[in-house]
Each structure stands twice: as structure tokens, then as C-alpha cells.
N, C-alpha and C. Protein backbone atom coordinates (compact mmCIF):
# COMPACT_ATOMS: atom_id res chain seq x y z
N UNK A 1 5.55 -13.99 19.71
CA UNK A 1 4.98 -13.28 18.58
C UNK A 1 5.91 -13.42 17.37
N UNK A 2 5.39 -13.69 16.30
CA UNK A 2 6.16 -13.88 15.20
C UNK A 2 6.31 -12.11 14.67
N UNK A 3 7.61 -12.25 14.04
CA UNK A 3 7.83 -10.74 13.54
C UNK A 3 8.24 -10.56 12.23
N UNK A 4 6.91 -10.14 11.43
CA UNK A 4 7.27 -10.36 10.13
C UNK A 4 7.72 -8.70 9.98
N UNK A 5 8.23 -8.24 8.56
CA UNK A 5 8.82 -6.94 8.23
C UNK A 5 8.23 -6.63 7.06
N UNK A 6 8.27 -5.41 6.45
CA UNK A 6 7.75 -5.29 5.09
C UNK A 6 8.92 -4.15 4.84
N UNK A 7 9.14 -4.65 3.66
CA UNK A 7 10.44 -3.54 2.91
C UNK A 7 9.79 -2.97 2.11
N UNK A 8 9.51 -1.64 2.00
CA UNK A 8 9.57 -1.22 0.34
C UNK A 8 10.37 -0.18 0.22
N UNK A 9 11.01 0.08 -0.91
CA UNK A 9 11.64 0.95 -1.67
C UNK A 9 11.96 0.00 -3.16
N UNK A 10 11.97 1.19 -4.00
CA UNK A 10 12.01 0.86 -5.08
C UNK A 10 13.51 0.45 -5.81
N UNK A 11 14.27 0.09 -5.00
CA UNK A 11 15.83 -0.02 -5.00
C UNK A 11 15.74 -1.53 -4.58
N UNK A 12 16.02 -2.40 -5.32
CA UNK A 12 16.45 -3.74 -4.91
C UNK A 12 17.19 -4.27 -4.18
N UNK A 13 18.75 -3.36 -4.19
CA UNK A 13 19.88 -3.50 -3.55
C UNK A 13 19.83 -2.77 -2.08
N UNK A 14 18.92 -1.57 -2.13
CA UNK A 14 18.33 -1.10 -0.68
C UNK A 14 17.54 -1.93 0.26
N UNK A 15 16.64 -2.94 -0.64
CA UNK A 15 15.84 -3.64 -0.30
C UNK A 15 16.67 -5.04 0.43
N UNK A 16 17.34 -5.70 -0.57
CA UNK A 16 18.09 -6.95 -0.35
C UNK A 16 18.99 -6.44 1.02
N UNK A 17 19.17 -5.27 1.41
CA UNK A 17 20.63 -4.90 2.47
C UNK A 17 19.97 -4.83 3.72
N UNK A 18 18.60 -4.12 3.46
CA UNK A 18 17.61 -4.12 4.83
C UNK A 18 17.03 -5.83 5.19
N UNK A 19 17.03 -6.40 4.17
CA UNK A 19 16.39 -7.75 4.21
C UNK A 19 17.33 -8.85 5.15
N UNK A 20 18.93 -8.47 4.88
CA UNK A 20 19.67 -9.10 5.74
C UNK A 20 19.76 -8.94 6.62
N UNK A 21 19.73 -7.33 6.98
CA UNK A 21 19.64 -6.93 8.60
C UNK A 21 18.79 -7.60 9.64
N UNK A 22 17.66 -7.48 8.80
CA UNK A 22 16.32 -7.80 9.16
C UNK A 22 16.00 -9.15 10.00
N UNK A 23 16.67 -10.34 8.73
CA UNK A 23 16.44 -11.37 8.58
C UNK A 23 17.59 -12.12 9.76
N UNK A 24 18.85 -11.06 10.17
CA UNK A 24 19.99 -11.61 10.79
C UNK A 24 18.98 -11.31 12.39
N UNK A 25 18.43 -10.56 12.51
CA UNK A 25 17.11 -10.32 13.81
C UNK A 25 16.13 -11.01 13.83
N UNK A 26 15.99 -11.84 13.23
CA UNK A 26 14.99 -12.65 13.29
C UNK A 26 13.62 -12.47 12.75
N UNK A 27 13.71 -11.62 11.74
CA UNK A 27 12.09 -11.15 11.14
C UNK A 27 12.31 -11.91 9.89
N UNK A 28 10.80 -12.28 9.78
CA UNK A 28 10.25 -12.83 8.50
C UNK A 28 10.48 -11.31 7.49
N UNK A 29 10.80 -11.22 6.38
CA UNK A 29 10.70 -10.31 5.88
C UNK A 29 10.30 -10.33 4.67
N UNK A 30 9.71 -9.48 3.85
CA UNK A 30 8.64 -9.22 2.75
C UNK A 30 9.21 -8.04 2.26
N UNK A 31 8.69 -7.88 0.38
CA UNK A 31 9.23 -6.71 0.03
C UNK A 31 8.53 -6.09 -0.84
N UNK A 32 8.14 -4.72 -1.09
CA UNK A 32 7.77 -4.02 -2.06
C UNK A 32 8.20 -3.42 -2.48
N UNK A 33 7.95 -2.64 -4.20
CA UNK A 33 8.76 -1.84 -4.47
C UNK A 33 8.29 -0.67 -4.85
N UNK A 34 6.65 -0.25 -4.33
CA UNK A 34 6.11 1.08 -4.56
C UNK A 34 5.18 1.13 -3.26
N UNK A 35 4.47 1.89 -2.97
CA UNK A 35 3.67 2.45 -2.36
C UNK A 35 2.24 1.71 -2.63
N UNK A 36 1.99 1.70 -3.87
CA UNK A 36 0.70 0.68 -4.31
C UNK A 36 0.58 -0.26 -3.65
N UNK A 37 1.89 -1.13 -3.76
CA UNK A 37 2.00 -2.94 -3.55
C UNK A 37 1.64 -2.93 -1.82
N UNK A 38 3.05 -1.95 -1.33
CA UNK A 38 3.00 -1.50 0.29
C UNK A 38 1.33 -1.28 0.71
N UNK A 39 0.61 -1.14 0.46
CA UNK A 39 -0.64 -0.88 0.93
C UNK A 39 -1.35 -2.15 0.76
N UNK A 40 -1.29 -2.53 -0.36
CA UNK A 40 -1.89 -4.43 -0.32
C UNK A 40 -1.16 -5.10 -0.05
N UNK A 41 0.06 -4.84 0.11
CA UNK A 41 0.76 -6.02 0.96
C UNK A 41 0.88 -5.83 2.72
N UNK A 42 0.50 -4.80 3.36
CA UNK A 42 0.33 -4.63 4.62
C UNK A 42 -0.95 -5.06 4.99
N UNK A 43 -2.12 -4.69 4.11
CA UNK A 43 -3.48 -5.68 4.50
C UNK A 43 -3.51 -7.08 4.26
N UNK A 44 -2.39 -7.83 3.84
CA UNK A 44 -2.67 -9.19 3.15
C UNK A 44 -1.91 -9.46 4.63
N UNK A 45 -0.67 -9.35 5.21
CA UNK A 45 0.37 -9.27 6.35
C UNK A 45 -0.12 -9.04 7.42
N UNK A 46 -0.26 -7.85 7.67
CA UNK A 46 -0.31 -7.24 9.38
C UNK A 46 0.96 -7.67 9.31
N UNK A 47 2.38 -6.66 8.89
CA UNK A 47 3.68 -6.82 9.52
C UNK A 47 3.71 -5.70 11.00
N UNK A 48 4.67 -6.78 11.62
CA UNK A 48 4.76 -6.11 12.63
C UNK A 48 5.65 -4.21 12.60
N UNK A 49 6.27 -4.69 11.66
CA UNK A 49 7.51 -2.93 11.21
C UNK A 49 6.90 -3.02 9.69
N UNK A 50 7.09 -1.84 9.18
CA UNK A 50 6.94 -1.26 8.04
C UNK A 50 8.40 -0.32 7.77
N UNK A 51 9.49 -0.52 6.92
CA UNK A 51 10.16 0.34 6.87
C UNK A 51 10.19 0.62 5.28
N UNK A 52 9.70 2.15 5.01
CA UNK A 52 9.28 3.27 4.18
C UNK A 52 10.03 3.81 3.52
N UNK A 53 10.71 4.05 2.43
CA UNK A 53 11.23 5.39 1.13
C UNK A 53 10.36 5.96 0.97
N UNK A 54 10.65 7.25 0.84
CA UNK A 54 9.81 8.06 0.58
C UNK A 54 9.99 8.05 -1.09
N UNK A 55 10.83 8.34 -2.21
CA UNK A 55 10.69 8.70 -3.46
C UNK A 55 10.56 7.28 -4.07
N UNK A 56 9.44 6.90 -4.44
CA UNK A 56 9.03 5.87 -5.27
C UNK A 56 7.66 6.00 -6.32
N UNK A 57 8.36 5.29 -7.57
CA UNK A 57 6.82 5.14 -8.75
C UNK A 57 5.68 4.78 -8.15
N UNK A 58 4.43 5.35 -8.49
CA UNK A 58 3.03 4.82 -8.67
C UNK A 58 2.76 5.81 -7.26
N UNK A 59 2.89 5.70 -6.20
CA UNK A 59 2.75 6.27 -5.09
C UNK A 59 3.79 6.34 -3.93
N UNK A 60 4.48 7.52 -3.47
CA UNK A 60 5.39 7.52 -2.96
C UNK A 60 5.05 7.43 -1.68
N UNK A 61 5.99 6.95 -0.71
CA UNK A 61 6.09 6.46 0.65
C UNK A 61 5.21 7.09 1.69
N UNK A 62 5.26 8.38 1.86
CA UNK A 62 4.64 9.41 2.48
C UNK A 62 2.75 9.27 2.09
N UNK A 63 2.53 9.14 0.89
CA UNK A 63 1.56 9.04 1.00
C UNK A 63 0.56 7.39 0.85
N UNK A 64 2.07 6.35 0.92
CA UNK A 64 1.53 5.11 1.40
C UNK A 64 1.38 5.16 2.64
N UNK A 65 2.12 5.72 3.81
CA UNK A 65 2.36 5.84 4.90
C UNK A 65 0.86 6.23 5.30
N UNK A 66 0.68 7.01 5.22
CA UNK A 66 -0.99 7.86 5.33
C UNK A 66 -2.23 7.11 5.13
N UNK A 67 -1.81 6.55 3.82
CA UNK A 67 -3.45 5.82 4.10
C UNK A 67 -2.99 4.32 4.54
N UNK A 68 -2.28 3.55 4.90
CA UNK A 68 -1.87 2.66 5.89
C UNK A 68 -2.44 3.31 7.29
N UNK A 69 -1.77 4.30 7.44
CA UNK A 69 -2.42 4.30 9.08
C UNK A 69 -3.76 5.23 9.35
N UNK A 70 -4.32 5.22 7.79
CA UNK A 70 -5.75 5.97 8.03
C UNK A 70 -6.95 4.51 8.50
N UNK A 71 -6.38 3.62 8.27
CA UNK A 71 -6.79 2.24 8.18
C UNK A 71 -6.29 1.31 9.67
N UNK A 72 -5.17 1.63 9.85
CA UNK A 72 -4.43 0.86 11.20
C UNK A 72 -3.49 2.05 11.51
N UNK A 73 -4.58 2.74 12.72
CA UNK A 73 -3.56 3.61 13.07
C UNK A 73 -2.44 2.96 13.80
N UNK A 74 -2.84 1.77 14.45
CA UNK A 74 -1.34 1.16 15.20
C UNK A 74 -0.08 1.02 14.45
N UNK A 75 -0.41 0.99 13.12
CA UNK A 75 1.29 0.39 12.15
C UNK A 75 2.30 0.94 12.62
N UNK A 76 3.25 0.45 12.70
CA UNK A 76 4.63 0.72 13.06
C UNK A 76 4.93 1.28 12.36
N UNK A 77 5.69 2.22 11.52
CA UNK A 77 6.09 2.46 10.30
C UNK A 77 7.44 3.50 10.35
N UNK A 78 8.26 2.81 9.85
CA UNK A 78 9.82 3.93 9.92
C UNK A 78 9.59 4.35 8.40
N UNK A 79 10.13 5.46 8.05
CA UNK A 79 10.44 6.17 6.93
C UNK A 79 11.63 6.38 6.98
N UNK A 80 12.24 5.54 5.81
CA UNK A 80 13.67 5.53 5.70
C UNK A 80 13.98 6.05 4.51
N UNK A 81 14.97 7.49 3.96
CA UNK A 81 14.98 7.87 3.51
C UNK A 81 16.42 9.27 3.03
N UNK A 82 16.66 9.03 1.98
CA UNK A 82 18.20 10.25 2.38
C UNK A 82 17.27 11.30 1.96
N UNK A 83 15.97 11.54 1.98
CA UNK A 83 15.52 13.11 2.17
C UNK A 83 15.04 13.89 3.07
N UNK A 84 15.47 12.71 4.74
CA UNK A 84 15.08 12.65 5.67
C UNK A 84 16.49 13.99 6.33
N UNK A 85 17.52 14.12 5.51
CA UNK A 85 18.18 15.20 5.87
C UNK A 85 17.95 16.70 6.09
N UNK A 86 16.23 16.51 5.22
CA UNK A 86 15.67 17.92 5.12
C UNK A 86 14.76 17.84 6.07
N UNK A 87 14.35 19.19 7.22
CA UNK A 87 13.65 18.95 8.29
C UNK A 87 12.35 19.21 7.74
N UNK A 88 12.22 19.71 6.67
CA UNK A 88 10.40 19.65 6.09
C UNK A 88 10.26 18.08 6.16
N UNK A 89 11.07 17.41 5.29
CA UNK A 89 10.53 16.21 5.07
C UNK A 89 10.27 15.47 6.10
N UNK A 90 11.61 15.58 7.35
CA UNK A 90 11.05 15.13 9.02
C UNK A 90 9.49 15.21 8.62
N UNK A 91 9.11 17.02 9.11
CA UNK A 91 8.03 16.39 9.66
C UNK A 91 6.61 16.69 8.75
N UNK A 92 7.22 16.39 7.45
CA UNK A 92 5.86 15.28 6.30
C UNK A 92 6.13 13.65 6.66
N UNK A 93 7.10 13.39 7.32
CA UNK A 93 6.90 12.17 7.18
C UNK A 93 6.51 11.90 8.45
N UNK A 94 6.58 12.55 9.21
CA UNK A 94 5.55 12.36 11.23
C UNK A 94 4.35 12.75 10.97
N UNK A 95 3.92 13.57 9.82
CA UNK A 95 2.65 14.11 9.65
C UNK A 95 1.88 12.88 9.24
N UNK A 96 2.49 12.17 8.04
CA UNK A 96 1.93 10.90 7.68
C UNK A 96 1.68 9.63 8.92
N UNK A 97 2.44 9.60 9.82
CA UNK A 97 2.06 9.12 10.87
C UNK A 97 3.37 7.66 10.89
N UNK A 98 4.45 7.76 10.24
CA UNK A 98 5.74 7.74 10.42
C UNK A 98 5.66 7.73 11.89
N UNK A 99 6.44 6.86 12.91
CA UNK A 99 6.75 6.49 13.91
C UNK A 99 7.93 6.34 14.48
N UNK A 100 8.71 6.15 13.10
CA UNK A 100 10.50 6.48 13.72
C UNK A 100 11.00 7.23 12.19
N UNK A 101 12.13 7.54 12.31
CA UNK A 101 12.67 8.37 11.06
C UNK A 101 14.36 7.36 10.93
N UNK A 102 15.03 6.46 9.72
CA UNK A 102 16.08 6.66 9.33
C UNK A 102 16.23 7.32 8.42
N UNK A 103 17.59 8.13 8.24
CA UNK A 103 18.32 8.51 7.26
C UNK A 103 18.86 7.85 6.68
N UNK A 104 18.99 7.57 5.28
CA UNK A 104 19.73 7.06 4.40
C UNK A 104 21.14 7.82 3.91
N UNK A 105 21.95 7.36 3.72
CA UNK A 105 22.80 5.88 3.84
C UNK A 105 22.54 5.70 5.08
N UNK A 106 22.87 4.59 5.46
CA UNK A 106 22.48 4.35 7.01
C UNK A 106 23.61 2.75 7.08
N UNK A 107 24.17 3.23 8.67
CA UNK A 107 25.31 1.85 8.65
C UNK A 107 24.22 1.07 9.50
N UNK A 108 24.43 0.20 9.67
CA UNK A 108 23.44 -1.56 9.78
C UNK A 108 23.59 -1.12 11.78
N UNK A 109 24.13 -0.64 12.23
CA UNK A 109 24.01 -0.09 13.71
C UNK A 109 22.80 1.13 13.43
N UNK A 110 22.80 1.71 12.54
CA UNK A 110 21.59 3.07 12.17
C UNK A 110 20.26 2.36 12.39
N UNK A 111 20.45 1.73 11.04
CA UNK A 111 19.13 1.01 11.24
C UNK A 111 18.26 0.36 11.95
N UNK A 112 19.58 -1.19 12.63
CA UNK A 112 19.09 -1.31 13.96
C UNK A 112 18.52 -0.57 15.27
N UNK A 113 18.81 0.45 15.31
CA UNK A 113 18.55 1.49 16.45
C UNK A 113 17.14 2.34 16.26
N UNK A 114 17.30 2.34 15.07
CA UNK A 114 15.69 3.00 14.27
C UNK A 114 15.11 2.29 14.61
N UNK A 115 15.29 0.81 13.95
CA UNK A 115 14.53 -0.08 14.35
C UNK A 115 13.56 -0.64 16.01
N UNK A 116 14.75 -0.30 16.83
CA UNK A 116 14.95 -0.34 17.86
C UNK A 116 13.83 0.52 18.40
N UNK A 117 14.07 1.60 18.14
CA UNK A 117 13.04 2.68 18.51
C UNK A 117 11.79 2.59 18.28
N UNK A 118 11.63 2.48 17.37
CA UNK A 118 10.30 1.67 16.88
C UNK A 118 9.06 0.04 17.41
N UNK A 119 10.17 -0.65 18.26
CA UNK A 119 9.65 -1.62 18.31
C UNK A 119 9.70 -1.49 20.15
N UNK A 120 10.54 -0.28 20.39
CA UNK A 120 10.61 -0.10 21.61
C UNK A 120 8.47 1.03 21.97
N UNK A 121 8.19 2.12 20.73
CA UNK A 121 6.63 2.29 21.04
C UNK A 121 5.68 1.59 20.98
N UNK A 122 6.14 0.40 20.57
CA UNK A 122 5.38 -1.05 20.26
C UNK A 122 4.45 -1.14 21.92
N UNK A 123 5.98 -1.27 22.52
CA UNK A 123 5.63 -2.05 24.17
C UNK A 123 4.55 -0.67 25.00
């Protein structure tokens, strides 16, 4: 199975740091930088992971998250996020249908393991 990724957050340098991780695992990886794009770029894709910010222009993560999986409830989707420290936001972002949770900052072992988790409800 090929394993493509979809990045969005509206941070370039967030984006480019997940992209290496990503890309050092072997995923094709793709990027957005709002919630808008994230929604036409997951129907143009079918990526296998979706990893999510929640605070972004035009439409924020949480409620890209939502109508992504009002459409494919299967999506994988991590919500990665430093507002993930607050337990409301936990669980707005499981409500949206979020499938794993990182916290931001996050060391490249964090992520992987999120990741991990994620591709581990896959199977």
C-alpha cells in the first residue's frame, strides 16, 4: 500500500518539520495550509494519515476534521496541536472524529508514536 500523508497547518516551518519526519518513514507527503484546501485536498488524495492544527485561517482544523469524516468516516486523522494541553479541546477534537491526539511542541519520537497510534487503528 502506498502511504501518502496530508499536512496542514498554517505554519510552514511546522509543516516542512512534519514533512521530514514523514518523508524519513516513507510517506508520500502533501501539504495544506487551512482547513478549506485540507478538505479538497483529502478528496483529490484519499491520504492514508491526515495530521490536523487546530488554529488556522478560513476554517480551522476541528471543523475541517468534521466534515472530512462526515464524508469518510474511515479518515485517519491526528489533531496536532499546542491547544491540545487543554482537556476541552481533547475532547472537541475526538468529538470531530480526530483519531489520535499530538501535542505540540512535539519531539520527532512524539510524533512518531502518535503517528504510530494511529496507523496502528488502521489494522
Amino acid at each position: 500500500m502506498e502511504k501518502k500523508a496530508l499536512v496542514v497547518d498554517d505554519n510552514g516551518v511546522i509543516r516542512g518539520n512534519i514533512r521530514e519526519i514523514l518523508e524519513s518513514s516513507n510517506f508520500e507527503v502533501y501539504e495544506a495550509c487551512d482547513g478549506i484546501e485540507s478538505i479538497d485536498m483529502y478528496e483529490e488524495l484519499k491520504p492514508t494519515i491526515v495530521i490536523m492544527d487546530i488554529n488556522m485561517p478560513r476554517l480551522n482544523g476541528l471543523e475541517a476534521t468534521a466534515k472530512i469524516m462526515q464524508n469518510h468516516p474511515d479518515a485517519n486523522i491526528a489533531i496536532c496541536s499546542s491547544m491540545l494541553f487543554i482537556p476541552y479541546y481533547q475532547k472537541l477534537a475526538l468529538k470531530s472524529g480526530a483519531k489520535a491526539l499530538i501535542s505540540k511542541p512535539f519531539t520527532r519520537l512524539e510524533l512518531i508514536s502518535g503517528l504510530n497510534e494511529l496507523l496502528e487503528k488502521m489494522r
